[in-house]
N, C-alpha and C. Protein backbone atom coordinates (compact mmCIF):
# COMPACT_ATOMS: atom_id res chain seq x y z
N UNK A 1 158.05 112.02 6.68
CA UNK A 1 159.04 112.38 7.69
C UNK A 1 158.54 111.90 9.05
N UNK A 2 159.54 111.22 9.75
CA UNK A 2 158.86 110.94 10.92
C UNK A 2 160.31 110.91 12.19
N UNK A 3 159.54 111.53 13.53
CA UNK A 3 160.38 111.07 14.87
C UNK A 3 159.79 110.37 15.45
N UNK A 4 158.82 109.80 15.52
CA UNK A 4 157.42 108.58 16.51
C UNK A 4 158.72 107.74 17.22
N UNK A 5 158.36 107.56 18.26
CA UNK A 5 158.47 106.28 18.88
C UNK A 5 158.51 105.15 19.08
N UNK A 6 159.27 104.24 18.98
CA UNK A 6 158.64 102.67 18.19
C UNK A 6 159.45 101.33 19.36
N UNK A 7 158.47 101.04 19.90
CA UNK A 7 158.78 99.86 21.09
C UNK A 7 159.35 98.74 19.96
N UNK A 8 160.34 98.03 20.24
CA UNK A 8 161.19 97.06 19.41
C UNK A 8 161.72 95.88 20.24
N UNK A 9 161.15 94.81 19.97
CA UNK A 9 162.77 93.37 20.59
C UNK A 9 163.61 93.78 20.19
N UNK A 10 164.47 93.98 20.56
CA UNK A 10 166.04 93.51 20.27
C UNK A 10 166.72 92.57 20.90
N UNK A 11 167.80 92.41 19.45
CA UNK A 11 168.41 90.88 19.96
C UNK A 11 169.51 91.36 19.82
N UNK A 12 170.64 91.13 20.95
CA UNK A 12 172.55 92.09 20.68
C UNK A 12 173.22 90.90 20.48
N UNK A 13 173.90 91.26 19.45
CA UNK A 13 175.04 89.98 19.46
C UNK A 13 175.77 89.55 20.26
N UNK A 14 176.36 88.62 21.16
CA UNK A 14 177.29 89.09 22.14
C UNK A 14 178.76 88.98 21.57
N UNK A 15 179.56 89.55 22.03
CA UNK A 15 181.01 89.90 22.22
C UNK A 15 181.37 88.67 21.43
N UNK A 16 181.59 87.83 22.20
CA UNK A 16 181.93 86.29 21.46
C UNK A 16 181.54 85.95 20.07
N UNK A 17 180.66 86.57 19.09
CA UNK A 17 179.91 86.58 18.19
C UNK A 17 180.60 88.04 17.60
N UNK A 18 180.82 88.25 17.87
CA UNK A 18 181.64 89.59 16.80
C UNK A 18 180.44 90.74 17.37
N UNK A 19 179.79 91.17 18.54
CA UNK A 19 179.33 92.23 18.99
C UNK A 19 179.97 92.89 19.80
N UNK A 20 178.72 93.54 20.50
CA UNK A 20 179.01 94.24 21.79
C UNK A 20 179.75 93.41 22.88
N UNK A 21 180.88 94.34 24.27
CA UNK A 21 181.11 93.49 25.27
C UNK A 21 179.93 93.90 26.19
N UNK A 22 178.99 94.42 26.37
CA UNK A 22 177.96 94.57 26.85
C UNK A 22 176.42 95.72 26.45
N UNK A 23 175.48 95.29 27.06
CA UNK A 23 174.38 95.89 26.15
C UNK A 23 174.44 97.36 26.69
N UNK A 24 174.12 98.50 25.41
CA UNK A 24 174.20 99.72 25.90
C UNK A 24 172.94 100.01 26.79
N UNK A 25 173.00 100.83 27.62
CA UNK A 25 171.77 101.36 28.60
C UNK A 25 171.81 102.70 28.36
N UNK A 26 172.79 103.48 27.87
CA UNK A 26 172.63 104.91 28.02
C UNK A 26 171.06 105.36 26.83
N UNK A 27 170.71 106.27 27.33
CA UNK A 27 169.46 107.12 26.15
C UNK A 27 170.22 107.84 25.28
N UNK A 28 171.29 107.77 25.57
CA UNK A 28 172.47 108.54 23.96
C UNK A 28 172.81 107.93 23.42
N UNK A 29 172.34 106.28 23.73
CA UNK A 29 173.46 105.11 22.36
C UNK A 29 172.33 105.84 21.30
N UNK A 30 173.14 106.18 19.82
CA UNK A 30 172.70 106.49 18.64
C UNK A 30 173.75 105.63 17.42
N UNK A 31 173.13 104.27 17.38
CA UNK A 31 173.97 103.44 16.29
C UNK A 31 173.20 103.64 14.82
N UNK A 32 173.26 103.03 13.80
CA UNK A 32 173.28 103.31 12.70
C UNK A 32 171.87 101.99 12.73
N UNK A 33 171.13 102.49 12.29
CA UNK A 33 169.99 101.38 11.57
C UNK A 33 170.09 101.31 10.49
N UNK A 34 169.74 99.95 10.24
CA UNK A 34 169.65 99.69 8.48
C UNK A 34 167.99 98.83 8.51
N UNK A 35 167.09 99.60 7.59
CA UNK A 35 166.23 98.82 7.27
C UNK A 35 165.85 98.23 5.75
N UNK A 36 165.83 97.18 5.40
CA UNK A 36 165.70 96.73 4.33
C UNK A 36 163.91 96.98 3.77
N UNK A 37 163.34 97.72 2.49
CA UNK A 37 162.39 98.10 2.46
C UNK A 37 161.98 96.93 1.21
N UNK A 38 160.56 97.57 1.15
CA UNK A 38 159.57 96.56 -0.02
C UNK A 38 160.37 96.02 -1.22
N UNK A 39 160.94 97.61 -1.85
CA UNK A 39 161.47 97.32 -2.85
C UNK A 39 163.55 96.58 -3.17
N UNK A 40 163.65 95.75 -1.56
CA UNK A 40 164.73 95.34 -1.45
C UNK A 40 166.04 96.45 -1.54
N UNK A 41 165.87 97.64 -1.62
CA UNK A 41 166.65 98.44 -1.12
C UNK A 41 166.82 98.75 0.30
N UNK A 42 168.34 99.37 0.66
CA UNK A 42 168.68 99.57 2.31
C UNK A 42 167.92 100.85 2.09
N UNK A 43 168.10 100.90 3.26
CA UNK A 43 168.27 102.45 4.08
C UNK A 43 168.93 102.39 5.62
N UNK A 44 169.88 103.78 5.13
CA UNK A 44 170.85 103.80 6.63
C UNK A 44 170.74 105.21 7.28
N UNK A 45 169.83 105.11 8.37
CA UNK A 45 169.68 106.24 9.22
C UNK A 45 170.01 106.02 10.65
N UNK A 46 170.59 107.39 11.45
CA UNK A 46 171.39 106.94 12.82
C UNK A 46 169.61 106.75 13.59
N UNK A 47 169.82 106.48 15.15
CA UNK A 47 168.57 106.42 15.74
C UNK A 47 168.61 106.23 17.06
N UNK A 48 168.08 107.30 17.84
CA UNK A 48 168.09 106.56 19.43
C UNK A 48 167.63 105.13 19.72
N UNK A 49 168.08 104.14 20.64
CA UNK A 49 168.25 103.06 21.10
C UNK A 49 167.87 103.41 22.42
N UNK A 50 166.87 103.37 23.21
CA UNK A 50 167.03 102.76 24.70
C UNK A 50 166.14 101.71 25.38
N UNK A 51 166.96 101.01 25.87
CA UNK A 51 167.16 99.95 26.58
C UNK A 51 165.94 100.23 28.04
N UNK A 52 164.87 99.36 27.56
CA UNK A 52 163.91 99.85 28.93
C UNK A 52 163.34 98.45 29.68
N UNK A 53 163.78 97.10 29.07
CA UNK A 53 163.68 96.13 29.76
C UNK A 53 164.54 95.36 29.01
N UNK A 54 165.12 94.72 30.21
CA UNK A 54 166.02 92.89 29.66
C UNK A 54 165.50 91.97 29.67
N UNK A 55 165.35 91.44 28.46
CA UNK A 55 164.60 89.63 28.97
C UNK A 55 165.41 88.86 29.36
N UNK A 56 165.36 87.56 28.49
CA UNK A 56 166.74 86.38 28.37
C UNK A 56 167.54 86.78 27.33
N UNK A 57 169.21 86.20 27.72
CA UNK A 57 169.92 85.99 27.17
C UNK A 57 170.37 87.47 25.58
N UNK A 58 170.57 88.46 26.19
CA UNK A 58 170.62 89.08 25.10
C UNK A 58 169.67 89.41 24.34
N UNK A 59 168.66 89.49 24.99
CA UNK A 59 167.38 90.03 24.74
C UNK A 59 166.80 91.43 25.06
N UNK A 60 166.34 92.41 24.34
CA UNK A 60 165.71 93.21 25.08
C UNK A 60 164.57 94.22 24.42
N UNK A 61 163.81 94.85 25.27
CA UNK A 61 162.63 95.90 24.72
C UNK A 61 163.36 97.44 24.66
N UNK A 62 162.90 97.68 24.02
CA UNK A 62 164.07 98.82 23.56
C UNK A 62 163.01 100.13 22.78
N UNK A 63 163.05 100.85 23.22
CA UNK A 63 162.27 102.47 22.28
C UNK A 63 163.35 102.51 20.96
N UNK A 64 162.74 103.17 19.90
CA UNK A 64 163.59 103.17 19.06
C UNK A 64 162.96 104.70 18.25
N UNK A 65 163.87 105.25 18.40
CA UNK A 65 163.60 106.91 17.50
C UNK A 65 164.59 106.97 16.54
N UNK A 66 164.03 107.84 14.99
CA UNK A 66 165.13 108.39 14.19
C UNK A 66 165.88 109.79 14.99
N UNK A 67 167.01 110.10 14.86
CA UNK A 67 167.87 111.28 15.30
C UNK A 67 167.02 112.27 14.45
N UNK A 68 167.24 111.73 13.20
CA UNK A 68 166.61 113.17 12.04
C UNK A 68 165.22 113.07 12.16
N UNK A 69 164.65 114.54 12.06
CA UNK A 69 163.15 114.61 11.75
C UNK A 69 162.81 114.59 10.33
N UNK A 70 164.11 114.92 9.41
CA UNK A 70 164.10 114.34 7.79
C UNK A 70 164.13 113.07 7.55
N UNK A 71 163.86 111.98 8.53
CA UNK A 71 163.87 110.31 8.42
C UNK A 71 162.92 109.70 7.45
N UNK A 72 162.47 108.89 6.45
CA UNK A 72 161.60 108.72 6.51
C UNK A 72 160.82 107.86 7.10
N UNK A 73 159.44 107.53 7.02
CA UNK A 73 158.32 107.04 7.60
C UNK A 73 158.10 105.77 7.59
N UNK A 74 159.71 105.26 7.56
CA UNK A 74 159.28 103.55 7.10
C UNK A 74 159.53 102.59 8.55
N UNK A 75 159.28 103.29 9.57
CA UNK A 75 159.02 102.13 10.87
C UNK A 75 157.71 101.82 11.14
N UNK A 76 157.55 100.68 10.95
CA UNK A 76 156.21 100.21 10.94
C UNK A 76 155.89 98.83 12.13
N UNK A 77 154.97 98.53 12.49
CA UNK A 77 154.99 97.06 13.31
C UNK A 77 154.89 96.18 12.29
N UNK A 78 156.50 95.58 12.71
CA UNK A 78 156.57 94.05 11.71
C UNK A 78 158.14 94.31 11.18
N UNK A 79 158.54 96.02 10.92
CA UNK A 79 159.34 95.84 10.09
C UNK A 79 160.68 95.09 11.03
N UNK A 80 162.02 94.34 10.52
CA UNK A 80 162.64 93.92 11.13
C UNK A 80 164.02 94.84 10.89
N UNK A 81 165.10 95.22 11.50
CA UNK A 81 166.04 95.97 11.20
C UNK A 81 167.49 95.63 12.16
N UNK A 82 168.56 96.10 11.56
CA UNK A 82 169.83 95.61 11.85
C UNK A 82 170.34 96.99 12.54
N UNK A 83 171.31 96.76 13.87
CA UNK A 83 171.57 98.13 14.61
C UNK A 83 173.66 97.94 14.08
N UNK A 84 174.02 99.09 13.85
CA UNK A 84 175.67 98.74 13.43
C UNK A 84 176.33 100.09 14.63
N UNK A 85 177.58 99.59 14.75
CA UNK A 85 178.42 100.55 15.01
C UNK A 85 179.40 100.53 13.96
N UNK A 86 179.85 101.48 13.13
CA UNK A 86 180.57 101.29 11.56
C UNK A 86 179.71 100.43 10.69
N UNK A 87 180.87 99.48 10.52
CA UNK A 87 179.90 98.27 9.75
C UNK A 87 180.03 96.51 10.69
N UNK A 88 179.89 96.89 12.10
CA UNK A 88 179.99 95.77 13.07
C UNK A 88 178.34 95.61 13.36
N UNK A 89 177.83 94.62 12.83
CA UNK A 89 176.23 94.28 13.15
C UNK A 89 176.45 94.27 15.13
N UNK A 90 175.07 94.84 15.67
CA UNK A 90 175.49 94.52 16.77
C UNK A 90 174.28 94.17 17.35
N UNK A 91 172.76 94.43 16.60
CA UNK A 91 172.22 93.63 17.16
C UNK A 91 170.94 93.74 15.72
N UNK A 92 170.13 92.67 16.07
CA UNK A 92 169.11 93.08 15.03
C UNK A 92 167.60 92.93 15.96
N UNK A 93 166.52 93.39 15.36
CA UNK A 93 165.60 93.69 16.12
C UNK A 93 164.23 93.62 15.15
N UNK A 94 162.94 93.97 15.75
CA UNK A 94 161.97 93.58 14.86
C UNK A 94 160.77 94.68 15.39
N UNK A 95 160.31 95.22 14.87
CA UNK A 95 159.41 96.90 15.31
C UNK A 95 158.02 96.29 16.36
N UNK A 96 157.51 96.50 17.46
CA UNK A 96 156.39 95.99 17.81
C UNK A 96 155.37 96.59 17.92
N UNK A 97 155.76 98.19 17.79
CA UNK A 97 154.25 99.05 17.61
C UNK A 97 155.00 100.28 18.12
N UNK A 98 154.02 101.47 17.64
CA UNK A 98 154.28 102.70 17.99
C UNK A 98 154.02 103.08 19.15
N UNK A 99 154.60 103.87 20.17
CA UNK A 99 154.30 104.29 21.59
C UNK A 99 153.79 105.84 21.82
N UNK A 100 153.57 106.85 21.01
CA UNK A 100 153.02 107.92 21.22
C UNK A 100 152.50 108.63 19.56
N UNK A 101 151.48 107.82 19.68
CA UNK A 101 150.39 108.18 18.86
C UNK A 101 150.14 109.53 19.44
């Protein structure tokens, strides 16, 4: 079970691309993650998103928390994961390390 903290790139699709019309900033965006695990099965859990630096072009550093403390423990540095609103991909992203060990 885990709530940890997890610093992430993210990459948002833009609008023109079947995404977002702009990147969320609020600390309440809670979209749907999907992470694909070892054994090639999904998993779909909701998850705080915030937005704490912009790079280029639809780029950004982003905290990433599960909502549930029943989540499991599969954010790791390396893993890569897809952010949805329904079933609209809106951005995908890649884990870069935990922030409160």
């Amino acid at each position: 079970m885990s709530n940890s903290n997890w610093l992430a790139d993210v990459k948002w699709v833009p609008y023109e691309k079947g995404g977002r019309k702009t990147i969320p900033v609020s600390d309440k965006y809670a979209p749907i993650i999907l992470i694909s695990n070892e054994e090639n099965t999904r998993e779909y859990w909701s998850a705080f998103v915030t937005v704490i630096q912009f790079l280029d072009n639809w780029e950004t550093v982003a905290v990433i928390r599960y909502l549930s403390e029943n989540a499991p423990d599969n954010l790791k540095e390396g893993v890569e994961f897809g952010l949805f609103e329904g079933n609209k991909l809106v951005a995908k992203g890649v884990i870069l390390k935990q922030i409160d060990k």
